[in-house]
C-alpha atoms as a PDB file:
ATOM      1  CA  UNK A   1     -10.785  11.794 -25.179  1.00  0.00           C
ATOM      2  CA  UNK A   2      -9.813   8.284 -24.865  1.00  0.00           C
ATOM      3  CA  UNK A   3      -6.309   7.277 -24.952  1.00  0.00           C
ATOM      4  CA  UNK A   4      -5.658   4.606 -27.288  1.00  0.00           C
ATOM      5  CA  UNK A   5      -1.851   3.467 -25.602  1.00  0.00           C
ATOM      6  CA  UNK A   6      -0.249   4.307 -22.538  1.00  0.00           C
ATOM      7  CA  UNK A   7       2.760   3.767 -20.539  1.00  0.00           C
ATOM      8  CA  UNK A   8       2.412   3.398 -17.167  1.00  0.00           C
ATOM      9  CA  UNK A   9       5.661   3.862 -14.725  1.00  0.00           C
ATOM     10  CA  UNK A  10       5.624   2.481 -10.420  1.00  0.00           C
ATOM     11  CA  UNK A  11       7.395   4.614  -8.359  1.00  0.00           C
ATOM     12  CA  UNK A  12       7.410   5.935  -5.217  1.00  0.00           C
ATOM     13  CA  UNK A  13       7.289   9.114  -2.974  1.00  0.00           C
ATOM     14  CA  UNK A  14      11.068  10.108  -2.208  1.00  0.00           C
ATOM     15  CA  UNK A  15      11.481   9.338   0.769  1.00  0.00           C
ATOM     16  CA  UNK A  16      14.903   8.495   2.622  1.00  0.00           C
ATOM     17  CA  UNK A  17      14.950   4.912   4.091  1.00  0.00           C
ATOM     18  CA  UNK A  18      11.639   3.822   1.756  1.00  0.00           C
ATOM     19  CA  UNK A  19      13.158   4.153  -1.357  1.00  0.00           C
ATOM     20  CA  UNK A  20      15.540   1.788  -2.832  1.00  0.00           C
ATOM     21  CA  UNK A  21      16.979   0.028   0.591  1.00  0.00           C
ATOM     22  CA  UNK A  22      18.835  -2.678  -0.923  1.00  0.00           C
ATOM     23  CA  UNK A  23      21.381   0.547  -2.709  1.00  0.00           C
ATOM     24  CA  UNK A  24      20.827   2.172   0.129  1.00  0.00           C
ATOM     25  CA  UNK A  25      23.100  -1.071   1.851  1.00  0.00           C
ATOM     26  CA  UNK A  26      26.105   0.184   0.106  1.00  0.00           C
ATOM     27  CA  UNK A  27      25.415   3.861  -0.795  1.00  0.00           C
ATOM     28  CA  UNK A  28      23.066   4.987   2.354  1.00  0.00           C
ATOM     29  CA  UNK A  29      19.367   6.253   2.575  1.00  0.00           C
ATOM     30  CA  UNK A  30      20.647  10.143   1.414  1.00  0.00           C
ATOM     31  CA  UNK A  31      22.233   9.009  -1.849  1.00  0.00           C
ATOM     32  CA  UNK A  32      20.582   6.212  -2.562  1.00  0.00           C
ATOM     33  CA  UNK A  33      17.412   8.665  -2.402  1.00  0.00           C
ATOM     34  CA  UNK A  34      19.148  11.091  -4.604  1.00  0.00           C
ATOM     35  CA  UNK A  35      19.586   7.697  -6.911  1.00  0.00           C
ATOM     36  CA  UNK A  36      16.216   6.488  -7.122  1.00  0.00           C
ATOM     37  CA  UNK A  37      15.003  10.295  -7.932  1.00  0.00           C
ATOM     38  CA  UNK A  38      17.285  10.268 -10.830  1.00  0.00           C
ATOM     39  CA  UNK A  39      16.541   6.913 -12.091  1.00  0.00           C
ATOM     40  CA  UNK A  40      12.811   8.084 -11.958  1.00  0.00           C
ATOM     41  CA  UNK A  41      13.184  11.271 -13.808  1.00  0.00           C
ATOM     42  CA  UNK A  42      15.241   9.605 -16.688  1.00  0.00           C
ATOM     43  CA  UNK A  43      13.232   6.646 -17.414  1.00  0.00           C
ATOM     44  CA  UNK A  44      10.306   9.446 -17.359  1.00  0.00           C
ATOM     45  CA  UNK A  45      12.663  11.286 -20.265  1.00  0.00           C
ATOM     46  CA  UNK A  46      12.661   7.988 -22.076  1.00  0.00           C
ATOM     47  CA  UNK A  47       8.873   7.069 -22.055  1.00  0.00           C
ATOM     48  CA  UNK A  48       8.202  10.211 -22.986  1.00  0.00           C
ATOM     49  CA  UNK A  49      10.252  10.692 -25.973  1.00  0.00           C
ATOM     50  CA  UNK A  50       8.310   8.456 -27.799  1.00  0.00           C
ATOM     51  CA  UNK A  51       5.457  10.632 -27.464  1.00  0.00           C
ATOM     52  CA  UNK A  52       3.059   8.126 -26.103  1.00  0.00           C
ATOM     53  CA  UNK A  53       1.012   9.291 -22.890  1.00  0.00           C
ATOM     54  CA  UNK A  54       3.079   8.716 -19.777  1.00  0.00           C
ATOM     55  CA  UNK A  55       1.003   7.641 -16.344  1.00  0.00           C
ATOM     56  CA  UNK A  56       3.031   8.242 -12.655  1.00  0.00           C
ATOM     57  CA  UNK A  57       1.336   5.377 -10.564  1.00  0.00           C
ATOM     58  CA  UNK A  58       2.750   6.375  -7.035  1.00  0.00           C
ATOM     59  CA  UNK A  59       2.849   3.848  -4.299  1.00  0.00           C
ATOM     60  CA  UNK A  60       1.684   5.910  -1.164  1.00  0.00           C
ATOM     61  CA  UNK A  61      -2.311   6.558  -0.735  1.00  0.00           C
ATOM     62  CA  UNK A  62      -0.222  10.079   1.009  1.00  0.00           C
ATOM     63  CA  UNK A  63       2.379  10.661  -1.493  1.00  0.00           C
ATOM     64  CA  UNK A  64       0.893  12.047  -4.563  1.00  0.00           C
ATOM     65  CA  UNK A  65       0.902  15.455  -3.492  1.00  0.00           C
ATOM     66  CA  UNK A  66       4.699  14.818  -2.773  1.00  0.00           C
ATOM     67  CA  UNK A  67       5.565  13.087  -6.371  1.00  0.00           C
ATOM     68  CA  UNK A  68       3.675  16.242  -7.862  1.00  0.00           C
ATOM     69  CA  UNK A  69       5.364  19.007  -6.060  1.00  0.00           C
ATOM     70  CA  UNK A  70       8.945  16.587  -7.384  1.00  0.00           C
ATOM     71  CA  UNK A  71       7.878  15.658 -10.628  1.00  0.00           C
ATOM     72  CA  UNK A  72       5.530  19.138 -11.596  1.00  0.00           C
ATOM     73  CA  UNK A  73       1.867  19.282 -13.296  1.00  0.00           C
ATOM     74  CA  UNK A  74       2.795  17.832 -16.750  1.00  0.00           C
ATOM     75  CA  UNK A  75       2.542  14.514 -15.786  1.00  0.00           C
ATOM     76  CA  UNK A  76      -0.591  12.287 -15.014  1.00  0.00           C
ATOM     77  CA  UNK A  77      -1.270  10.270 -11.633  1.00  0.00           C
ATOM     78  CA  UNK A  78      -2.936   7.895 -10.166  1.00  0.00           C
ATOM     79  CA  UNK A  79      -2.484   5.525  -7.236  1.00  0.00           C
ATOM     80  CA  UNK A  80      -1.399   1.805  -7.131  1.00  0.00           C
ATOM     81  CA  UNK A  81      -3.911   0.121  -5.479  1.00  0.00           C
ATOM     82  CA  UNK A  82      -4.078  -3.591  -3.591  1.00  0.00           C
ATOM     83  CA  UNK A  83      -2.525  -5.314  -1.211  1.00  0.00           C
ATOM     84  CA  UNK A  84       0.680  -7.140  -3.097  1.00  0.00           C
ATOM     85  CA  UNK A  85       2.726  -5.957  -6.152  1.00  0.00           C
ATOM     86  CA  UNK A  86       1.011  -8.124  -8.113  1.00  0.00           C
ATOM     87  CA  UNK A  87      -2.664  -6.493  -7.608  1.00  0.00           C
ATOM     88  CA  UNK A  88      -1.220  -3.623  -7.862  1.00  0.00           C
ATOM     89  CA  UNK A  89      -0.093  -3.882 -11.084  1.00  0.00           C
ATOM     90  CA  UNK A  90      -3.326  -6.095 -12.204  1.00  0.00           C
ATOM     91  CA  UNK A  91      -5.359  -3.280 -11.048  1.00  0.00           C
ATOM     92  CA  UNK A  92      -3.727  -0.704 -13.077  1.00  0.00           C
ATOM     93  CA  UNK A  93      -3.428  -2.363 -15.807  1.00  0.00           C
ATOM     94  CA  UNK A  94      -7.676  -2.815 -15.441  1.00  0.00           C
ATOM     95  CA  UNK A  95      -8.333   0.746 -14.744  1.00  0.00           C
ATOM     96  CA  UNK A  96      -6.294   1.777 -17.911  1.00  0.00           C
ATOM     97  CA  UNK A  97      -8.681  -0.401 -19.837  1.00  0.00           C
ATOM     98  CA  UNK A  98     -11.652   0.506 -17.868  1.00  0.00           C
ATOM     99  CA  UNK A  99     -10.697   3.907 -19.631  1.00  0.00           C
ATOM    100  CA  UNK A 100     -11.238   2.729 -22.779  1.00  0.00           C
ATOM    101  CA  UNK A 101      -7.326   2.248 -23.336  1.00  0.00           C
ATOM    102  CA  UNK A 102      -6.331   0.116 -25.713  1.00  0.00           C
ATOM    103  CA  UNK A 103      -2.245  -1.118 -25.147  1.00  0.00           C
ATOM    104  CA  UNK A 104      -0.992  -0.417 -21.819  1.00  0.00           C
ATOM    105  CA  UNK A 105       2.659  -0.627 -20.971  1.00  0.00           C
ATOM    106  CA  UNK A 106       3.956  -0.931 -17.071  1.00  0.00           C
ATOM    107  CA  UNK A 107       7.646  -0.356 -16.498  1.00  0.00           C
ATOM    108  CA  UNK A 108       9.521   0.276 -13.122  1.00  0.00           C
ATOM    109  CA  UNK A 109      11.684   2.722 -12.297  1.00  0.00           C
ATOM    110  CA  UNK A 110      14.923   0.837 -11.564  1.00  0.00           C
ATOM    111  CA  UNK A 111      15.802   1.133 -15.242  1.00  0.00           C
ATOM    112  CA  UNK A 112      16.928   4.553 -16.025  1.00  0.00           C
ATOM    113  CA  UNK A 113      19.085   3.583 -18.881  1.00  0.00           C
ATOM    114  CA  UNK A 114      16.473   2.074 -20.263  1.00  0.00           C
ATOM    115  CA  UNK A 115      16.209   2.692 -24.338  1.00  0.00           C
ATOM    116  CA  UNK A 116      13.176   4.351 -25.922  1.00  0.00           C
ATOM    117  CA  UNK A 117      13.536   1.716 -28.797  1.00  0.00           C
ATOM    118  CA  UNK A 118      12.315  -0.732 -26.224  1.00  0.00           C
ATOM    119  CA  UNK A 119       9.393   0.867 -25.350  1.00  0.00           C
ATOM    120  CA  UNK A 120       8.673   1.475 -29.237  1.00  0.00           C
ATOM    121  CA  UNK A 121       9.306  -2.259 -29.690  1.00  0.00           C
ATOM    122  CA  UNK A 122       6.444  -3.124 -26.782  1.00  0.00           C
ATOM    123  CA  UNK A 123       3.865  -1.267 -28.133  1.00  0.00           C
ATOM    124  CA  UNK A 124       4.824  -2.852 -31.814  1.00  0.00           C
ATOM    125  CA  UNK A 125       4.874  -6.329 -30.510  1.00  0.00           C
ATOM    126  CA  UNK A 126       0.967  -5.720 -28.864  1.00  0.00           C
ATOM    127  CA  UNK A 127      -0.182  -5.220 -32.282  1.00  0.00           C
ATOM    128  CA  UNK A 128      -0.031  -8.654 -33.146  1.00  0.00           C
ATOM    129  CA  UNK A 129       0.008 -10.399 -29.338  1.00  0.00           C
ATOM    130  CA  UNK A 130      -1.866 -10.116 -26.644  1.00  0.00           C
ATOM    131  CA  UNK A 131       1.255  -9.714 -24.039  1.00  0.00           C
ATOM    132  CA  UNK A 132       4.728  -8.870 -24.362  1.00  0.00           C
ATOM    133  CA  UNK A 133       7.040  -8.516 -21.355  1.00  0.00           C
ATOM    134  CA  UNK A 134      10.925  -7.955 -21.236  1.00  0.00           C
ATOM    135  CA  UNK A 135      12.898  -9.801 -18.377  1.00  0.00           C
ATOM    136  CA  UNK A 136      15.821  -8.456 -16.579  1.00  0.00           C
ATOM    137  CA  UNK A 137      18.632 -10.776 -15.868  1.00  0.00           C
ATOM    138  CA  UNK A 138      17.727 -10.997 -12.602  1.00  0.00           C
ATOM    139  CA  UNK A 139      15.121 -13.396 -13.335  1.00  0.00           C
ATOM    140  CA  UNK A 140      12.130 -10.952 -12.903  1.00  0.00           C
ATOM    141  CA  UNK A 141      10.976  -8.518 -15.630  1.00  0.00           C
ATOM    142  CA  UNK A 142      11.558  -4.734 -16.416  1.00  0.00           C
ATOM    143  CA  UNK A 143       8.196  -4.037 -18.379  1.00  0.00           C
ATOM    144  CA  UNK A 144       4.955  -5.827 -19.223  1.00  0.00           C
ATOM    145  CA  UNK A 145       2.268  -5.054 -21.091  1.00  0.00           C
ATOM    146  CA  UNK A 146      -1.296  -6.027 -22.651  1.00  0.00           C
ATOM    147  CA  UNK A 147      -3.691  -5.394 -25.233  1.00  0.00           C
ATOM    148  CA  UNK A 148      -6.693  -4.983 -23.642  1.00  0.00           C
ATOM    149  CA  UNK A 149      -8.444  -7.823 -25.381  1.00  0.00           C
ATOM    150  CA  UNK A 150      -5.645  -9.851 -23.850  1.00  0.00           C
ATOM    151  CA  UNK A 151      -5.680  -8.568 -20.757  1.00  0.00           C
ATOM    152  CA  UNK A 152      -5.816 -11.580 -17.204  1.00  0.00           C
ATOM    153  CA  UNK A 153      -5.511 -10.721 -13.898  1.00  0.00           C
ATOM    154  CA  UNK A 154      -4.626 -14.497 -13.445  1.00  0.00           C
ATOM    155  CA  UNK A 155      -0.681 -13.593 -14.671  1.00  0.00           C
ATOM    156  CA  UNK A 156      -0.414 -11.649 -11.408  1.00  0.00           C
ATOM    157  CA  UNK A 157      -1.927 -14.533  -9.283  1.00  0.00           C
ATOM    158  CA  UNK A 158       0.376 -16.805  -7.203  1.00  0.00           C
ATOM    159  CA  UNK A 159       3.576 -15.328  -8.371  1.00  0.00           C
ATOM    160  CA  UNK A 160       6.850 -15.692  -5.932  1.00  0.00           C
ATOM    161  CA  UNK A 161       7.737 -11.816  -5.886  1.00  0.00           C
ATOM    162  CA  UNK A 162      11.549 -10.988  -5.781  1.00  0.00           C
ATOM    163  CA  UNK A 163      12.596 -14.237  -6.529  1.00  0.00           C
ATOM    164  CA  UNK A 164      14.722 -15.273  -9.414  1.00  0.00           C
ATOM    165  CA  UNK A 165      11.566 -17.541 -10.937  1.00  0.00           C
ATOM    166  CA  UNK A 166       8.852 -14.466 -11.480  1.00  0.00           C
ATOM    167  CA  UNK A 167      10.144 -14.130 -15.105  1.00  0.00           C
ATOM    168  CA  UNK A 168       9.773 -18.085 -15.863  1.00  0.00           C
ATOM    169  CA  UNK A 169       5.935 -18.031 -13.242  1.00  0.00           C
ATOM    170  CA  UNK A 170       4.901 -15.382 -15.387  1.00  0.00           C
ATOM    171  CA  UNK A 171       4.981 -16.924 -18.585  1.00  0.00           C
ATOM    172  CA  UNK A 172       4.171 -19.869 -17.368  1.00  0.00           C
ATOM    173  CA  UNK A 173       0.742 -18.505 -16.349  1.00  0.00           C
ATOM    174  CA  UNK A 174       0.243 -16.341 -19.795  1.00  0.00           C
ATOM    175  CA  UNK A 175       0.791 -19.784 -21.666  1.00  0.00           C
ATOM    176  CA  UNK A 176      -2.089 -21.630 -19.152  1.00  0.00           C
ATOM    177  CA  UNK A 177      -4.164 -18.690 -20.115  1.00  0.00           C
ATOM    178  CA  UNK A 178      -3.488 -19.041 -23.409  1.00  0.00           C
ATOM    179  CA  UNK A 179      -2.309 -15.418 -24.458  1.00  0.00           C
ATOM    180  CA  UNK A 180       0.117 -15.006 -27.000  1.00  0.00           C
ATOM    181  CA  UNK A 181       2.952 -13.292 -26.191  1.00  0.00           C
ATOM    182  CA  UNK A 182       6.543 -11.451 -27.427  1.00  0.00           C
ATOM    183  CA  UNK A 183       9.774 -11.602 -24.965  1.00  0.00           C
ATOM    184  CA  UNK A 184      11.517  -8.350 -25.688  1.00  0.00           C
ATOM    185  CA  UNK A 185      15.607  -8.301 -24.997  1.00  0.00           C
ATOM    186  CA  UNK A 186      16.722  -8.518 -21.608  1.00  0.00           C
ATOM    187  CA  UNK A 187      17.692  -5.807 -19.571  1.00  0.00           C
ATOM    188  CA  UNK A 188      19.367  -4.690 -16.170  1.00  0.00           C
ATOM    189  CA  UNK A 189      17.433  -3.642 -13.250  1.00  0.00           C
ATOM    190  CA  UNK A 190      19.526  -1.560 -10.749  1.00  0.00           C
ATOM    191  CA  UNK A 191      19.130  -3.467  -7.354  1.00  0.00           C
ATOM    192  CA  UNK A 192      22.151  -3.165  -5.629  1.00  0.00           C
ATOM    193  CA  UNK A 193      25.522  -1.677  -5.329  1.00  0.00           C
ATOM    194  CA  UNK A 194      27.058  -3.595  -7.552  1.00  0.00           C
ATOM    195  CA  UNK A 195      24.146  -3.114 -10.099  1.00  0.00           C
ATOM    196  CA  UNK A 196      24.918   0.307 -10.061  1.00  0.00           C
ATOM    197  CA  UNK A 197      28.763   0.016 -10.678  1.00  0.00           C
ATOM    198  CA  UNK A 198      27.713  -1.743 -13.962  1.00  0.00           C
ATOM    199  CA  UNK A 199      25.205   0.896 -15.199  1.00  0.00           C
ATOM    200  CA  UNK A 200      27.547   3.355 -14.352  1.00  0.00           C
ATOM    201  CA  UNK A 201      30.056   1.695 -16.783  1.00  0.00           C
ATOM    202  CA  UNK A 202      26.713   1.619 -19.353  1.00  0.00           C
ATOM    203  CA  UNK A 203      26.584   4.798 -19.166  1.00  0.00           C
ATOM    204  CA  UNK A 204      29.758   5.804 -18.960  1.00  0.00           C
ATOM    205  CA  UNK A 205      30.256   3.967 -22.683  1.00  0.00           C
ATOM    206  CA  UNK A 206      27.386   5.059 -24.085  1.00  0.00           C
ATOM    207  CA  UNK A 207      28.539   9.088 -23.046  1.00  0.00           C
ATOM    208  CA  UNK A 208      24.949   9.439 -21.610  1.00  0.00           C
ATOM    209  CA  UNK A 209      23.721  12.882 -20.199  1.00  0.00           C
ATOM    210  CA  UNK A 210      21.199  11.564 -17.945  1.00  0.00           C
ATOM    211  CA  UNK A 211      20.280  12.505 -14.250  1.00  0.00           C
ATOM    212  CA  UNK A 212      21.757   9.331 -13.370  1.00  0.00           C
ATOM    213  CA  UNK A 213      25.624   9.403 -14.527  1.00  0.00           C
ATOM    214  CA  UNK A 214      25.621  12.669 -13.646  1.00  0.00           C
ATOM    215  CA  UNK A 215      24.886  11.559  -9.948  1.00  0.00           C
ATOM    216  CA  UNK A 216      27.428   9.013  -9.935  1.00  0.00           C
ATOM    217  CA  UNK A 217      29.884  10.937 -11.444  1.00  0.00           C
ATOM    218  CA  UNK A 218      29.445  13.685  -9.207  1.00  0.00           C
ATOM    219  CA  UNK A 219      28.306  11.480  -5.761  1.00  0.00           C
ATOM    220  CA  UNK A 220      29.217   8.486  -5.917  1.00  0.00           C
ATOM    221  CA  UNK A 221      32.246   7.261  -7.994  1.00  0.00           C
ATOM    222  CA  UNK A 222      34.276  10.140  -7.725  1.00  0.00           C
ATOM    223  CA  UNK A 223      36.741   8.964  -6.190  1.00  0.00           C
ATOM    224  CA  UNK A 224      37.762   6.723  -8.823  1.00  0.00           C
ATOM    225  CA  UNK A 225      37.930   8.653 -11.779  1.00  0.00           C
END
């Protein structure tokens, strides 16, 4: 059966001192690990609620068995594949449509606060654009996605990774290729220490049972409440 929409989330086997090394500066590889497995497993709660299709792409060519054995049987996988983040991502996007797949979503897994509304509002905007995408205020971008009648591999070409200007490169090369496109709100990725100490106050706010305040409740800020 072909799936007509999907949402596709990067991640990584959990692995200490692989996984999330710019927290790990201020938190350490053990809890920073324990971190990025929580921010994983909620912003898998989230893409799921919508009840769209959910996709693990795991980094590692050795890890899948690993992310399985974490993450259990009820979730699909496949493998990023190429040799930068950017071919990675075009490549997934491709096999998805290879598939048969009509809308494809990618999100990372840096966003565990992340509202379902947001996903709902991706899928929505594809309907009537070829792109959408949804920048973090960090100057890169939390999701992106494509119909596949829209769909370049040339947006992934040439971009400055993990630099401040892959938002404004990215649209820059889906206007050159002439795709229409919808910029969703902005949102926080959670980079570094002091990334964190402002989700936690998100979440905090918003009274959130996720994986994630409870793991800085219970690991990490403790000490101050």
């Amino acid at each position: 059966m072909t799936i007509e929409r999907v949402i596709q989330v990067f991640m990584r086997a959990p692995r200490a001192g692989r996984v999330k090394t710019r927290l790990a500066a201020g938190v350490g590889d053990a809890l920073a690990l324990e971190l990025y497995m929580a921010f994983v497993e909620d912003i898998l709660s989230t893409c799921r609620s919508t009840g769209y299709p959910v996709r693990g792409m795991v980094a590692e060519a050795d890890g899948l068995e690993e992310v399985r054995s974490w993450l259990g049987d009820g979730l699909s996988y496949g493998l990023q594949e190429g040799d930068d983040l950017g071919e990675r991502m075009s490549n997934a996007f491709r096999g998805q449509f290879e598939e048969g797949c009509r809308q494809a979503l990618l999100v990372g897994s840096d966003i565990p606060d992340l509202p379902a509304d947001a996903i709902r509002e991706g899928f929505h905007a594809l309907e009537s654009n070829d792109a959408v995408i949804g920048p973090s205020r960090d100057g890169g971008y939390y999701v992106i996605g494509f119909r596949s009648e829209g769909f370049r591999s040339a947006v992934f070409e040439g971009i400055e990774w993990s630099t401040p200007s892959v938002f404004s490169q990215t649209c820059r090369l889906m206007a050159e290729n002439r795709l229409s496109y919808k910029v969703l709100n902005s949102w926080d990725d959670v980079d570094t220490f002091d990334d964190l100490q402002r989700l936690f106050e998100r979440l905090i706010t918003a009274d959130s049972a996720s994986h994630t305040l409870a793991t800085c409740r219970n690991k990490v800020f403790r000490e101050n409440r």
